[in-house]
C-alpha atoms as a PDB file:
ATOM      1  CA  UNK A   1       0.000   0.000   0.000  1.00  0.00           C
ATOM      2  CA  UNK A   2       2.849   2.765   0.783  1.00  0.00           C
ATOM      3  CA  UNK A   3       5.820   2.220  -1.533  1.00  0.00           C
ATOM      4  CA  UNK A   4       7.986   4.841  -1.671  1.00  0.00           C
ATOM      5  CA  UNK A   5      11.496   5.786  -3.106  1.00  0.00           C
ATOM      6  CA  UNK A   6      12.336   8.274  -0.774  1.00  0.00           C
ATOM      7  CA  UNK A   7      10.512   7.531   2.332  1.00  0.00           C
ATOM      8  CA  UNK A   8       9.489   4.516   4.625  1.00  0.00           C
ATOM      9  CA  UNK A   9       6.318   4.190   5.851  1.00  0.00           C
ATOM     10  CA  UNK A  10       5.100   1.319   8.714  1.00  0.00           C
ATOM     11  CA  UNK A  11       1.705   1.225  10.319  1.00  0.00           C
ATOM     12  CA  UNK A  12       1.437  -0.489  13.605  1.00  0.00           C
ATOM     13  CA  UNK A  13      -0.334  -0.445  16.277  1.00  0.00           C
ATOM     14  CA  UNK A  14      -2.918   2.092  14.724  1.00  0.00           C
ATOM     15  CA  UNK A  15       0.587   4.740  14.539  1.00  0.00           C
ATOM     16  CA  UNK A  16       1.512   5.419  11.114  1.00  0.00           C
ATOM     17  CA  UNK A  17       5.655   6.329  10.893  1.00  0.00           C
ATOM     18  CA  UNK A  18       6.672   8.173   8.564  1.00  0.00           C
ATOM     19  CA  UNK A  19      10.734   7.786   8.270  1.00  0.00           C
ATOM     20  CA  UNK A  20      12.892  10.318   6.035  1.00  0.00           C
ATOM     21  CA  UNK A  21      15.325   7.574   4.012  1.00  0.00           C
ATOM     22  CA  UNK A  22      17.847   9.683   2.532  1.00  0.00           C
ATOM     23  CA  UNK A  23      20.683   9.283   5.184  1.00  0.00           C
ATOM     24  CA  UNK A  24      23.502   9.220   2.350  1.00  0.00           C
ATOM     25  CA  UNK A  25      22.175  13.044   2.029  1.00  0.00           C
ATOM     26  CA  UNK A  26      21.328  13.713   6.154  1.00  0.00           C
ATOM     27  CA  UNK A  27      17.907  14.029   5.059  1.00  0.00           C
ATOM     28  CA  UNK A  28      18.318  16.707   2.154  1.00  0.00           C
ATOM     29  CA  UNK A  29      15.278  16.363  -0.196  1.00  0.00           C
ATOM     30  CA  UNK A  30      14.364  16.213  -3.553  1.00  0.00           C
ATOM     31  CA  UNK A  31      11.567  17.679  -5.287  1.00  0.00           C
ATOM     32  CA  UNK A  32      10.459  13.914  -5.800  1.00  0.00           C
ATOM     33  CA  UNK A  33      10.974  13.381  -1.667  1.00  0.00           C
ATOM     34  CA  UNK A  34       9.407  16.518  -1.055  1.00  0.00           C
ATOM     35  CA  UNK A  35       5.883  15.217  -3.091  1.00  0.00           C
ATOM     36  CA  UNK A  36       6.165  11.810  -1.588  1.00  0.00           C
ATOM     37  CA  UNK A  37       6.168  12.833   1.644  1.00  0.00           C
ATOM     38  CA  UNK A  38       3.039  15.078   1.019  1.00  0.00           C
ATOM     39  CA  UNK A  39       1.099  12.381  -0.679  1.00  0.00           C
ATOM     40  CA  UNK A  40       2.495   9.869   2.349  1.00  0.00           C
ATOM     41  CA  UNK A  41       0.984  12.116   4.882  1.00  0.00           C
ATOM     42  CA  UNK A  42      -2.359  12.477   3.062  1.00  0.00           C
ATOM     43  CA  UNK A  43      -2.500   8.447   2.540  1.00  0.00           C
ATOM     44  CA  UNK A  44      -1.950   8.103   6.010  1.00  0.00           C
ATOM     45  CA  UNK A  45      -4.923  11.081   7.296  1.00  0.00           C
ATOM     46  CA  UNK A  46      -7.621   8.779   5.252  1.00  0.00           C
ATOM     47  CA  UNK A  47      -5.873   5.640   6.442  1.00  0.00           C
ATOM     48  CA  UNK A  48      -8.843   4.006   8.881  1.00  0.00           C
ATOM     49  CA  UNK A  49      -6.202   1.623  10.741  1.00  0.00           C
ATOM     50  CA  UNK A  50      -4.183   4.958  11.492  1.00  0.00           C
ATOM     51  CA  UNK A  51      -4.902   7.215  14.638  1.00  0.00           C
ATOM     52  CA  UNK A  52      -1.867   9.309  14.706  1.00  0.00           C
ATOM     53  CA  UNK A  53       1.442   9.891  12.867  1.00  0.00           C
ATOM     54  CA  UNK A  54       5.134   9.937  13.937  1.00  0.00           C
ATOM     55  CA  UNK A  55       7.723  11.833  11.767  1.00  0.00           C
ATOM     56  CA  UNK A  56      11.077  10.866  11.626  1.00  0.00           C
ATOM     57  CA  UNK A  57      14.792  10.183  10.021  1.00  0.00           C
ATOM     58  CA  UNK A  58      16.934   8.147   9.515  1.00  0.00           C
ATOM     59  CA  UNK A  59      20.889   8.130  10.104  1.00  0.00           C
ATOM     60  CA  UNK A  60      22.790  11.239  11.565  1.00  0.00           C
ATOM     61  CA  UNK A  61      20.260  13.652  10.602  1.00  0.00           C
ATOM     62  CA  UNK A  62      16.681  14.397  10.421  1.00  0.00           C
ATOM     63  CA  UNK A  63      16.210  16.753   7.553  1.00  0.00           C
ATOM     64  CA  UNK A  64      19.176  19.169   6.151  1.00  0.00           C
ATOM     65  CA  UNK A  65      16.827  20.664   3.980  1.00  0.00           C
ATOM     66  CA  UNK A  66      16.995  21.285   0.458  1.00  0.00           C
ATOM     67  CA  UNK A  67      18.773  19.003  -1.639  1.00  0.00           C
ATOM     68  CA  UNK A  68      20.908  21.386  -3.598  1.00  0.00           C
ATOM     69  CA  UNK A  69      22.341  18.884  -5.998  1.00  0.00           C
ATOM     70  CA  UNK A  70      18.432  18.580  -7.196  1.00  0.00           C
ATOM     71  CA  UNK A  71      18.600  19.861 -10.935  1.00  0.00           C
ATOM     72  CA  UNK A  72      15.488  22.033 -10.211  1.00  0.00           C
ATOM     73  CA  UNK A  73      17.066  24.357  -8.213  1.00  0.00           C
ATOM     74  CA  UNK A  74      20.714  24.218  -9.112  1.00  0.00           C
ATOM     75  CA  UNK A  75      20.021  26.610 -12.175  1.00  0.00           C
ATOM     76  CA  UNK A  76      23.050  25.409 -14.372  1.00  0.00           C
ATOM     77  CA  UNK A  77      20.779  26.235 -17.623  1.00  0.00           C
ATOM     78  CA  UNK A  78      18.656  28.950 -16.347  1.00  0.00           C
ATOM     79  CA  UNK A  79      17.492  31.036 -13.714  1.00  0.00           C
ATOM     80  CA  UNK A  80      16.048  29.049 -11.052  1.00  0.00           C
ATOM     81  CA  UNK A  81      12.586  30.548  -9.204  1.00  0.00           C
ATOM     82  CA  UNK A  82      13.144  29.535  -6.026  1.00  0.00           C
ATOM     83  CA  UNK A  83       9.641  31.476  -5.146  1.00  0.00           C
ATOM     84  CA  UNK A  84       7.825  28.198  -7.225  1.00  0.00           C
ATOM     85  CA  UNK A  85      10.004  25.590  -5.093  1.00  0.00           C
ATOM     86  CA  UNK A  86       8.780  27.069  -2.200  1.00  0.00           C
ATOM     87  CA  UNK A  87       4.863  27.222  -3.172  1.00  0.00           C
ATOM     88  CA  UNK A  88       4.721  24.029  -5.269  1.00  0.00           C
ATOM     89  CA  UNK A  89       6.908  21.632  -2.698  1.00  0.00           C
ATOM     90  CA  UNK A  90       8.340  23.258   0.597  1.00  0.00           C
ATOM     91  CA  UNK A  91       5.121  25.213   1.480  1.00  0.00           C
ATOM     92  CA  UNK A  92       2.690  22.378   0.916  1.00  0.00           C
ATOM     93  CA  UNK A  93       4.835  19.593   2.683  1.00  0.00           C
ATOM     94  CA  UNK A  94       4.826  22.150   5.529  1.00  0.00           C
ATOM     95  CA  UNK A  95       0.973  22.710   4.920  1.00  0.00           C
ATOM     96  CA  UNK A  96       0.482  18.991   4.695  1.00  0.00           C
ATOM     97  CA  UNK A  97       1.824  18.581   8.300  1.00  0.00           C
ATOM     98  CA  UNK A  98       0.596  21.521  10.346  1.00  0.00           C
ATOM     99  CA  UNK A  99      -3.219  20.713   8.010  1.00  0.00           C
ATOM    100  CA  UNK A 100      -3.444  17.179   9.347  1.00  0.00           C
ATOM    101  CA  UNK A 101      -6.154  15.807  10.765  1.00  0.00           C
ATOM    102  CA  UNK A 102      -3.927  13.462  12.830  1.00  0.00           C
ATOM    103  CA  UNK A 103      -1.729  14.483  15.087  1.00  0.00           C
ATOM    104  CA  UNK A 104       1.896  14.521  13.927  1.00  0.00           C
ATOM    105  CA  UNK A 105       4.632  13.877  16.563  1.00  0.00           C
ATOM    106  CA  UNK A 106       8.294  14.647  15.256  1.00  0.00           C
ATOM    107  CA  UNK A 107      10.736  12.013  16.728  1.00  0.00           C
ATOM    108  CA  UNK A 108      13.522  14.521  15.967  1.00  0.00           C
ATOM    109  CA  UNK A 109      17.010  11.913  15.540  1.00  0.00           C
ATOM    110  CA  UNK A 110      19.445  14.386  14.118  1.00  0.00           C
ATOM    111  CA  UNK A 111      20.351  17.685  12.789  1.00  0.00           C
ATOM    112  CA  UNK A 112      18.060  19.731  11.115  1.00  0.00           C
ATOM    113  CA  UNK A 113      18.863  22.566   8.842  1.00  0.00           C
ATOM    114  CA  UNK A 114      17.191  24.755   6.331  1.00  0.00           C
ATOM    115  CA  UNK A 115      14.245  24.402   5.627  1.00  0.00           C
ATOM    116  CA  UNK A 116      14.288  20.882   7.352  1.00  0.00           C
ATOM    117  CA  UNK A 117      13.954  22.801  10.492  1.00  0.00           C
ATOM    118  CA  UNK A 118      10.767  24.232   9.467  1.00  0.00           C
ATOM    119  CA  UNK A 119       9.517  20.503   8.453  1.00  0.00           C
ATOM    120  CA  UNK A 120      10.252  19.732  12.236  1.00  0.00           C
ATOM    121  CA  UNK A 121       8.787  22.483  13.533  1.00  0.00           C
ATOM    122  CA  UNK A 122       5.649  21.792  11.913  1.00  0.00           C
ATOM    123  CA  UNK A 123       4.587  18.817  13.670  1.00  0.00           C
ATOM    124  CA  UNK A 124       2.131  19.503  16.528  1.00  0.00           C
ATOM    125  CA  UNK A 125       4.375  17.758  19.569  1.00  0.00           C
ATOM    126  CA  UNK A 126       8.105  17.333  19.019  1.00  0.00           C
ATOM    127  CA  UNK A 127      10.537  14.810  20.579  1.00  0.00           C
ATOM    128  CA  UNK A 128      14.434  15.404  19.975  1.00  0.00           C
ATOM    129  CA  UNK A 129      17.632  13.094  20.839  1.00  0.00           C
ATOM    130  CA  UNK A 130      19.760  15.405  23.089  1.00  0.00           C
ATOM    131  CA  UNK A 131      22.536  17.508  21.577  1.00  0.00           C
ATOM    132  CA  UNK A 132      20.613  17.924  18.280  1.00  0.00           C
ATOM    133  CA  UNK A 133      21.181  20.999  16.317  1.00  0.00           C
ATOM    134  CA  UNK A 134      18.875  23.293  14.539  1.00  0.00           C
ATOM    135  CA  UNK A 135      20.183  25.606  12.328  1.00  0.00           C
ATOM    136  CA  UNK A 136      19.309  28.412   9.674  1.00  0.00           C
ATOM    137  CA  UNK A 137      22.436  28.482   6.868  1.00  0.00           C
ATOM    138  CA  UNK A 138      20.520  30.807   4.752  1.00  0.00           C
ATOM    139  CA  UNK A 139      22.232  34.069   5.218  1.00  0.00           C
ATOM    140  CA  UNK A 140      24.953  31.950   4.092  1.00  0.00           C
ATOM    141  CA  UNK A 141      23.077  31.003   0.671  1.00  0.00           C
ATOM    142  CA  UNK A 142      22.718  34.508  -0.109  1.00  0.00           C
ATOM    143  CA  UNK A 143      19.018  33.568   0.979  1.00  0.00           C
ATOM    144  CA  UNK A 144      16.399  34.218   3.349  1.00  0.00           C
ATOM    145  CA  UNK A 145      14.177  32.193   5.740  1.00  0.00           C
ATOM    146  CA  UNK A 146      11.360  30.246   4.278  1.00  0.00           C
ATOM    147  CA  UNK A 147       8.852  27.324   4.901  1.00  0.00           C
ATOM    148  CA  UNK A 148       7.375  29.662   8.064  1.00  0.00           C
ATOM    149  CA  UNK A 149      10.638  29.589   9.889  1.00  0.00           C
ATOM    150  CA  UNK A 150      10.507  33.412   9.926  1.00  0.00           C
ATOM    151  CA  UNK A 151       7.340  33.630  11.412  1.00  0.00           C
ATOM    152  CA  UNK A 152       8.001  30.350  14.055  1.00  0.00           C
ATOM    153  CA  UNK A 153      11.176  31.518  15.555  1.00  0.00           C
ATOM    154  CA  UNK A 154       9.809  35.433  15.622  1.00  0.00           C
ATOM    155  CA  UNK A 155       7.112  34.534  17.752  1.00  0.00           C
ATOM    156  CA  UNK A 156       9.117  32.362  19.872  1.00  0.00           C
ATOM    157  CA  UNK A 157      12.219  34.346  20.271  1.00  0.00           C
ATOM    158  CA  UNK A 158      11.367  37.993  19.871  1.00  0.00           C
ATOM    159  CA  UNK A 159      12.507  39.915  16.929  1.00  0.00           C
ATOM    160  CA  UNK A 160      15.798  40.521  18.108  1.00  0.00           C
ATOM    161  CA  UNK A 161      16.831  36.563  18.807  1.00  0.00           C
ATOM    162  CA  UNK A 162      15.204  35.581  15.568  1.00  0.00           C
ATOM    163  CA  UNK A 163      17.422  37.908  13.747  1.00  0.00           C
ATOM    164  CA  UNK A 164      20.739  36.600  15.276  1.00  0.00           C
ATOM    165  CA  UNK A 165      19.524  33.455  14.532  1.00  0.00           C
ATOM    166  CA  UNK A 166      19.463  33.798  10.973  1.00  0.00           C
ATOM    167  CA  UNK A 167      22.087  36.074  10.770  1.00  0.00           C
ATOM    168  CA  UNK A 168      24.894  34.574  12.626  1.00  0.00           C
ATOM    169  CA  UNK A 169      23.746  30.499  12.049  1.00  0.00           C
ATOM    170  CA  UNK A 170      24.696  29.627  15.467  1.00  0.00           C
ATOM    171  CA  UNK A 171      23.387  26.461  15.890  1.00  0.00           C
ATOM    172  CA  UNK A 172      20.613  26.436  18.710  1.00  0.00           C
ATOM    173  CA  UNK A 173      20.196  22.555  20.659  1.00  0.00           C
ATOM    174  CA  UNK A 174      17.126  20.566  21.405  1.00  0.00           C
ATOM    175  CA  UNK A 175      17.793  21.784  24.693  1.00  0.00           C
ATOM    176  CA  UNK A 176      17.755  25.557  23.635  1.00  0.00           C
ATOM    177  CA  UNK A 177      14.697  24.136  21.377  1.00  0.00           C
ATOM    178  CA  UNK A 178      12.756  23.024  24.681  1.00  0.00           C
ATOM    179  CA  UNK A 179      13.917  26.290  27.031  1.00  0.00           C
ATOM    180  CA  UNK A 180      12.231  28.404  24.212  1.00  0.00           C
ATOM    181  CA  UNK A 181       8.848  26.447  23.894  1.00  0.00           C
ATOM    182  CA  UNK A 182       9.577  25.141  20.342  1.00  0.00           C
ATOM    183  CA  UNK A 183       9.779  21.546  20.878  1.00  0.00           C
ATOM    184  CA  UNK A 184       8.164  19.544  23.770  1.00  0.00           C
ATOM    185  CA  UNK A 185      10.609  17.254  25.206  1.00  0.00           C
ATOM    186  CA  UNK A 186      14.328  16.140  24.962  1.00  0.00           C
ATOM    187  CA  UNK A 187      14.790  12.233  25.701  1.00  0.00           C
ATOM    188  CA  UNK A 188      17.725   9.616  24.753  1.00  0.00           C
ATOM    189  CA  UNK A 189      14.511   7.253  23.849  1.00  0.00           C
ATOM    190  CA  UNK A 190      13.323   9.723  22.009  1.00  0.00           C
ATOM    191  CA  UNK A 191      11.688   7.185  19.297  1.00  0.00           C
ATOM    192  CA  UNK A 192       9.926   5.430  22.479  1.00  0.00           C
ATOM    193  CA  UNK A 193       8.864   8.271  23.992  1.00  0.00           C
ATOM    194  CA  UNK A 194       7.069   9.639  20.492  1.00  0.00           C
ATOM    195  CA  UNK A 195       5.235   5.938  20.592  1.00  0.00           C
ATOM    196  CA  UNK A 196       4.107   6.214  23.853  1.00  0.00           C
ATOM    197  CA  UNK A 197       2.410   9.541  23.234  1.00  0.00           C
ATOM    198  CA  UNK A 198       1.407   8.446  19.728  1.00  0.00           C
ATOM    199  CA  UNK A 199      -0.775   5.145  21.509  1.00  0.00           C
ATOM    200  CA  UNK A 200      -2.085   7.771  23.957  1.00  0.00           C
ATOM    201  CA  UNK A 201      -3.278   9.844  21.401  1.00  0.00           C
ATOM    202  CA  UNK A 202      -4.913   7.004  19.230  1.00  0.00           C
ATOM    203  CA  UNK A 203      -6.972   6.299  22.607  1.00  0.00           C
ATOM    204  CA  UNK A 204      -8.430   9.826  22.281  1.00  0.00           C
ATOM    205  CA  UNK A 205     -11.521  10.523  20.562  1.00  0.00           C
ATOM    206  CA  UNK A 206     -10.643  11.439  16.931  1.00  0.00           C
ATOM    207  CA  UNK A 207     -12.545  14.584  16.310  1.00  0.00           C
ATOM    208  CA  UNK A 208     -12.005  16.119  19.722  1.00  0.00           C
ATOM    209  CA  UNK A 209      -8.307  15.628  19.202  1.00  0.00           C
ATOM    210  CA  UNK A 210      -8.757  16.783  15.823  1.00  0.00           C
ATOM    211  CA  UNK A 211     -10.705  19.928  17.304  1.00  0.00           C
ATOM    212  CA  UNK A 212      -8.286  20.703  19.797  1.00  0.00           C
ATOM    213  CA  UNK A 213      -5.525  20.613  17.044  1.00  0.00           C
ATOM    214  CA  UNK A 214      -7.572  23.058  14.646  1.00  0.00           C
ATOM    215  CA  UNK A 215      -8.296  25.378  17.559  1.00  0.00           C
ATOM    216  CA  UNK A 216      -5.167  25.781  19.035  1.00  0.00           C
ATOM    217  CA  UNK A 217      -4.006  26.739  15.822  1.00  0.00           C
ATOM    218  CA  UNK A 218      -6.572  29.367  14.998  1.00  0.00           C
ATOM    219  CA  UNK A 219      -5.900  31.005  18.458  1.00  0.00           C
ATOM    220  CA  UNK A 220      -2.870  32.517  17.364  1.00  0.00           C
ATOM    221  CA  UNK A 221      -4.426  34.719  14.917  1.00  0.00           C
ATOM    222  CA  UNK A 222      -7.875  35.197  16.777  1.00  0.00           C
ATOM    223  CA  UNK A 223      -9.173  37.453  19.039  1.00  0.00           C
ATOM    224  CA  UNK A 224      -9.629  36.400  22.099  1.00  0.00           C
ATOM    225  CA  UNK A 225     -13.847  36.403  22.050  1.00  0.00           C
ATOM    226  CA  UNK A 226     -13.530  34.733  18.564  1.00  0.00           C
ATOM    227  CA  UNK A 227     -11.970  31.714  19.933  1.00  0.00           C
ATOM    228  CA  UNK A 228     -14.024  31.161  22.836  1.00  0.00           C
ATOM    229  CA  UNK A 229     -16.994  31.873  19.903  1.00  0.00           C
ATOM    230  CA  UNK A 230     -14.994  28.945  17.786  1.00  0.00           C
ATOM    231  CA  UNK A 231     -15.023  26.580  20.900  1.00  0.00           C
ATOM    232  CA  UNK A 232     -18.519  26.619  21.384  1.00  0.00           C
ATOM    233  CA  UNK A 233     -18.989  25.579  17.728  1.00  0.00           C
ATOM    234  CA  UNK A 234     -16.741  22.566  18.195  1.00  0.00           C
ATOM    235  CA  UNK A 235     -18.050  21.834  22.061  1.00  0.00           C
ATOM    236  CA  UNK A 236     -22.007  21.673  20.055  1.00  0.00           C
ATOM    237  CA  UNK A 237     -20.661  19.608  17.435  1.00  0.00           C
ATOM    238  CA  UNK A 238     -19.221  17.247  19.634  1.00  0.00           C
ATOM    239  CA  UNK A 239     -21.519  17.464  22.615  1.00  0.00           C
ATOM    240  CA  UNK A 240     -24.077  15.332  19.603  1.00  0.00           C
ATOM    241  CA  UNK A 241     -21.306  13.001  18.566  1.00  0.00           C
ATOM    242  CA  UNK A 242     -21.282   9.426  19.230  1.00  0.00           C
ATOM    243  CA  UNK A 243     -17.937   9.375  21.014  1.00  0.00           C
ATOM    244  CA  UNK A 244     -19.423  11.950  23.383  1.00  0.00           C
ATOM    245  CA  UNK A 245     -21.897   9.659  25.002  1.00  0.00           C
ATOM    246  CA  UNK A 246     -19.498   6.589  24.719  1.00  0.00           C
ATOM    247  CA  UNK A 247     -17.106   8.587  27.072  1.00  0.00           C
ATOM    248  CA  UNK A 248     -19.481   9.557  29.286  1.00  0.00           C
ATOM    249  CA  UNK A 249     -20.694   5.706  29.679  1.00  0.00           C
ATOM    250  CA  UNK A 250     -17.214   4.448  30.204  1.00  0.00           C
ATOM    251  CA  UNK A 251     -17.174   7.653  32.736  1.00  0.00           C
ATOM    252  CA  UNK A 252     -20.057   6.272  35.103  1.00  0.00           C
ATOM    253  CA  UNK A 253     -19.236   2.908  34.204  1.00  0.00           C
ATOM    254  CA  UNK A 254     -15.716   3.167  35.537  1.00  0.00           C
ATOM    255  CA  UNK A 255     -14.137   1.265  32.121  1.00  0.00           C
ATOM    256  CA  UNK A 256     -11.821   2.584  29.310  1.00  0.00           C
ATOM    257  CA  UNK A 257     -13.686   4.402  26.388  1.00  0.00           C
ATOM    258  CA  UNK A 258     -13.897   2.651  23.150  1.00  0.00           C
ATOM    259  CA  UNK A 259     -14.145   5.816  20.431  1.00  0.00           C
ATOM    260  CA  UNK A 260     -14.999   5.320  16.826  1.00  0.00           C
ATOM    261  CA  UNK A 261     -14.360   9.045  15.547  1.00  0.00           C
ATOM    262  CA  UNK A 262     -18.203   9.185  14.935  1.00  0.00           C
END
């Protein structure tokens, strides 16, 4: 069902993994990696046998970014619009994370760099081996941030960190990652740590994780009465849901919940 050139995909134990297989590279991808990763994550979001996702590498590195020996953006022939990279692969790849329905936890094994970083920072919870760097290396391009990285590390680290960030490309750690609020946790057994919250999750009723995802995203650009107005519209929809009234039965009935996502 998921055979890819680029990418590995397992399902198990209703947790879909999602492994980066260019380790000869650290993780540097290809316009080709870039779609199969987009069309592995949508696969996976109508997979029923699949309640959440883990995102991961392989080798010394997680994701190093762009692939620069990829003849679409080496621009030995012609100018290269680096503008269309971004739209018709980075952006939706990044899209295709932040947009899913599932949760997607980022077992982070190695560096990331470039835009890599902003692949990582996409997933909704993020797990990282200790030591792991994150760095920019534009400035050093003769380019700019991209894939949301300038908006990310902005809010996270005020204008004036964000700047030296991707000025300077000091390297910041998982450790500097976690002090800053950009990734959750920082664990040697980092892969079993992203399965353990990936089986928690798939416990969860799907649409009010779902809900919770799409609303904690939306806070950040709403007002604060709009969001409370946007949680009422989920808590109605899911007050009449199936999963709703199987929760509280297992409540009263002192059992574990058995939700269907209806």
């Amino acid at each position: 069902m998921y055979d890819f050139e680029n990418i590995m995909i397992t399902v198990e134990n209703q947790i879909g993994t999602l492994t980066i297989n260019r380790p000869e590279v650290y993780g540097a991808l290809t316009r080709d990696a870039k779609l199969e990763m987009i069309r592995a994550i949508r696969s996976l979001n109508k997979d029923k046998d699949v309640k959440c996702i883990v995102l991961t590498g392989s080798g010394k590195a997680f994701c190093s970014g762009q692939d620069l020996n990829d003849r679409t953006v080496k621009g030995e022939d012609r100018p290269v619009d680096l503008g269309v990279t971004l739209k018709e692969e980075w952006n939706p790849l990044v899209d295709a994370i932040r947009n899913s329905k599932k949760i997607v936890i980022g077992a982070i094994n190695g560096v990331c760099a470039g835009a890599g970083v902003s692949v990582a920072l996409a997933c909704d919870l993020i797990v990282s081996a200790p030591g792991v760097k994150f760095v920019s290396g534009f400035s050093k391009l003769g380019l700019c941030p991209d894939a949301g990285s300038t908006h990310t590390f902005t809010k996270a680290l005020g204008e004036k960190k964000a700047l030296e960030f991707f000025l300077f490309n000091q390297p910041l750690k998982s450790e500097d990652m976690k002090e800053h609020g950009l990734i959750n946790m920082v664990d040697e057994n980092y892969t079993e740590t992203a399965k353990n919250w990936a089986m928690e999750v798939a416990s969860m009723a799907p649409l009010a994780v779902q809900m919770i995802k799409e609303n904690i995203r939306n806070s950040i650009d709403l007002s604060y009465s709009d969001s409370m107005d946007r949680e009422a519209q989920c808590q109605r929809f899911l007050g009449n849901s199936m999963d709703y009234k199987e929760g509280l039965g297992a409540f009263f009935e002192k059992r574990a919940p058995q939700f269907k996502g209806q």
